[in-house]
C-alpha atoms as a PDB file:
ATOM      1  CA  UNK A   1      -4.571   5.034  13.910  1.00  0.00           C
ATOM      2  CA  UNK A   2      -7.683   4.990  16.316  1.00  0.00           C
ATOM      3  CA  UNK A   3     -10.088   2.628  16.568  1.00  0.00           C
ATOM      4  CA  UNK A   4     -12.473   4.424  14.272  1.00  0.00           C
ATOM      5  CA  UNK A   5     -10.676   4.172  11.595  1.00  0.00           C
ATOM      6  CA  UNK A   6      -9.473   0.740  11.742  1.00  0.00           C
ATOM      7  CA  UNK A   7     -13.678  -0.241  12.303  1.00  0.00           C
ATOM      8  CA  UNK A   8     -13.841   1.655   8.794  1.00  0.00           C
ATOM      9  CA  UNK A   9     -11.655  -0.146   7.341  1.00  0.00           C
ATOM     10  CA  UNK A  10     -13.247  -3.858   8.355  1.00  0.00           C
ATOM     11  CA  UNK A  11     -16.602  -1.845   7.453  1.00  0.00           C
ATOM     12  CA  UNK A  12     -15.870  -1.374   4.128  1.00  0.00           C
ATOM     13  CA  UNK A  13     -14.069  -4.767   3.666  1.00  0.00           C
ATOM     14  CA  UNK A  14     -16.819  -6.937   4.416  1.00  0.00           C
ATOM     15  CA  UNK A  15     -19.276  -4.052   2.203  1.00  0.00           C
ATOM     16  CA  UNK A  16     -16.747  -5.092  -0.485  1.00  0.00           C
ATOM     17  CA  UNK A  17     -17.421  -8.905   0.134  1.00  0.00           C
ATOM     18  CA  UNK A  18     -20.975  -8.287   0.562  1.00  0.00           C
ATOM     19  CA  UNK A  19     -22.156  -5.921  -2.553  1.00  0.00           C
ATOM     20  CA  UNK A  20     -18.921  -3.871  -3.773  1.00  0.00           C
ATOM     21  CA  UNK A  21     -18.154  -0.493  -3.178  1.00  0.00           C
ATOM     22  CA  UNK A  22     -18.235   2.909  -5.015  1.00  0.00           C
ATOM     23  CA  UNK A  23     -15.386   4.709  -6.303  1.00  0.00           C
ATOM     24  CA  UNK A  24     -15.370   6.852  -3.510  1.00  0.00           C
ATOM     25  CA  UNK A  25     -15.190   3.784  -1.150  1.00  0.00           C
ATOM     26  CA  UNK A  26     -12.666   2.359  -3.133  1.00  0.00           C
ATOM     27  CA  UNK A  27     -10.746   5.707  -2.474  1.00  0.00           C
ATOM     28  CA  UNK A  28     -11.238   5.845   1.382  1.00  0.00           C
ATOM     29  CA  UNK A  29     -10.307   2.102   1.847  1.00  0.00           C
ATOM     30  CA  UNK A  30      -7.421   2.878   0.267  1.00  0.00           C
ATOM     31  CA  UNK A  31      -6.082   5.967   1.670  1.00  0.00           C
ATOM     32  CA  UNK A  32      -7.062   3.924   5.254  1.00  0.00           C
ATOM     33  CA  UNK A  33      -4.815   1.297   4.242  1.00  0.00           C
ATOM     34  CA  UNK A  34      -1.941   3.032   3.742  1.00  0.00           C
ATOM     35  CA  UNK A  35      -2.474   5.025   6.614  1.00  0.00           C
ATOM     36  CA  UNK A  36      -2.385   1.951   8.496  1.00  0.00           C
ATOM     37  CA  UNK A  37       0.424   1.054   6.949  1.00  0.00           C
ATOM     38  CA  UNK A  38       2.510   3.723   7.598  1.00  0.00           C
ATOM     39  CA  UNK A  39       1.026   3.317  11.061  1.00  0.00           C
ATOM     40  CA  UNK A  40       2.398  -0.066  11.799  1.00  0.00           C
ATOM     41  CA  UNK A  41       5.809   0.760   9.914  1.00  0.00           C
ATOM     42  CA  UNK A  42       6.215   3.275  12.683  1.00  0.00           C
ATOM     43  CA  UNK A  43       5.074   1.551  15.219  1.00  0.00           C
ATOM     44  CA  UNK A  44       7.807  -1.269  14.251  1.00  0.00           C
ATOM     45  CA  UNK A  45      10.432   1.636  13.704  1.00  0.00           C
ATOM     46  CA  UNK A  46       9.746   2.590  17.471  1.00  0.00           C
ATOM     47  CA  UNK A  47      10.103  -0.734  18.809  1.00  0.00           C
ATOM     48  CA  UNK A  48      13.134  -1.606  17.125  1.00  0.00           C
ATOM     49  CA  UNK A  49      15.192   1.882  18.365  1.00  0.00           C
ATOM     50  CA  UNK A  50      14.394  -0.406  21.888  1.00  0.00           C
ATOM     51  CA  UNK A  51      16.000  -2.792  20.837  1.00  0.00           C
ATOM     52  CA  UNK A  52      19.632  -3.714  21.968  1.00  0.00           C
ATOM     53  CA  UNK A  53      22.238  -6.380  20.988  1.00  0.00           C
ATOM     54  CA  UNK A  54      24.267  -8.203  23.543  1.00  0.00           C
ATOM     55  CA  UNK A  55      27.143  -9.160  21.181  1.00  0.00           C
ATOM     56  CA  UNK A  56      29.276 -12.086  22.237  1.00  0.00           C
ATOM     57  CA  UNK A  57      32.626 -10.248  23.951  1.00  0.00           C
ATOM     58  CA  UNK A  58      29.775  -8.887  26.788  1.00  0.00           C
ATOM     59  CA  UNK A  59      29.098  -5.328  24.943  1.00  0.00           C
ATOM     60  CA  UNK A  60      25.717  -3.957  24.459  1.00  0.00           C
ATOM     61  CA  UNK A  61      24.784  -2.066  21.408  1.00  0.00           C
ATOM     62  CA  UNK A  62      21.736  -0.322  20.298  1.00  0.00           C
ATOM     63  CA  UNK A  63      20.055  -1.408  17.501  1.00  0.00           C
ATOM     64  CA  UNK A  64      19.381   2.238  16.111  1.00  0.00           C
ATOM     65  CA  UNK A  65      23.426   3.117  16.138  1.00  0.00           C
ATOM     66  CA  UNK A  66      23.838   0.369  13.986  1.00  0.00           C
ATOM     67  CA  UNK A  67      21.341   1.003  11.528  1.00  0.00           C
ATOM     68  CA  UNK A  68      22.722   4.439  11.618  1.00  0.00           C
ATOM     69  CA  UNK A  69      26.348   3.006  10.730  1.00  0.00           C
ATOM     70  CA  UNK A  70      24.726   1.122   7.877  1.00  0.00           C
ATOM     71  CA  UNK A  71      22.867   4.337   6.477  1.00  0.00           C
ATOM     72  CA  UNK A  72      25.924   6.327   6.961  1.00  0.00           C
ATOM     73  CA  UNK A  73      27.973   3.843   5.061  1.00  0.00           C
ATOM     74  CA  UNK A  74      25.366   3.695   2.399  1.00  0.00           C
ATOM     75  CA  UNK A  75      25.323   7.156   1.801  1.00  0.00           C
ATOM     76  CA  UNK A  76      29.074   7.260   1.837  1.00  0.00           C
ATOM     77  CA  UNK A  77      29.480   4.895  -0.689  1.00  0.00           C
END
């Protein structure tokens, strides 16, 4: 999401605040809002596939094998 687009979005918020917007406004805000949602969901997704667990016997483990172990499971089941 660039910076454009996220301006847009505060644009038409406070237009919405101010005097309301048209349907077509209505439609862009929110088609930018889910972009931006989707945005930050994999934005989060990326960080978390960083992540690693120290567990308590001194073994590191990644945070994306075990969320692959739970969807396996899941899918299993």
């Amino acid at each position: 999401m660039t910076e454009k687009e996220i301006g847009r979005i505060n644009e038409l918020y406070h237009k919405s605040k101010a005097e309301g917007l048209t349907e077509e406004e209505k439609a862009e805000q929110a088609k930018l809002r889910q972009d931006y949602i989707l945005a930050i969901r994999e934005n989060l997704r990326g960080t978390l596939n960083n992540v690693s667990i120290l567990e308590p016997d001194g073994t590191v483990t990644e945070l994306k094998k075990v969320a692959e172990r739970k969807a396996k499971r899941k899918r299993e089941s």
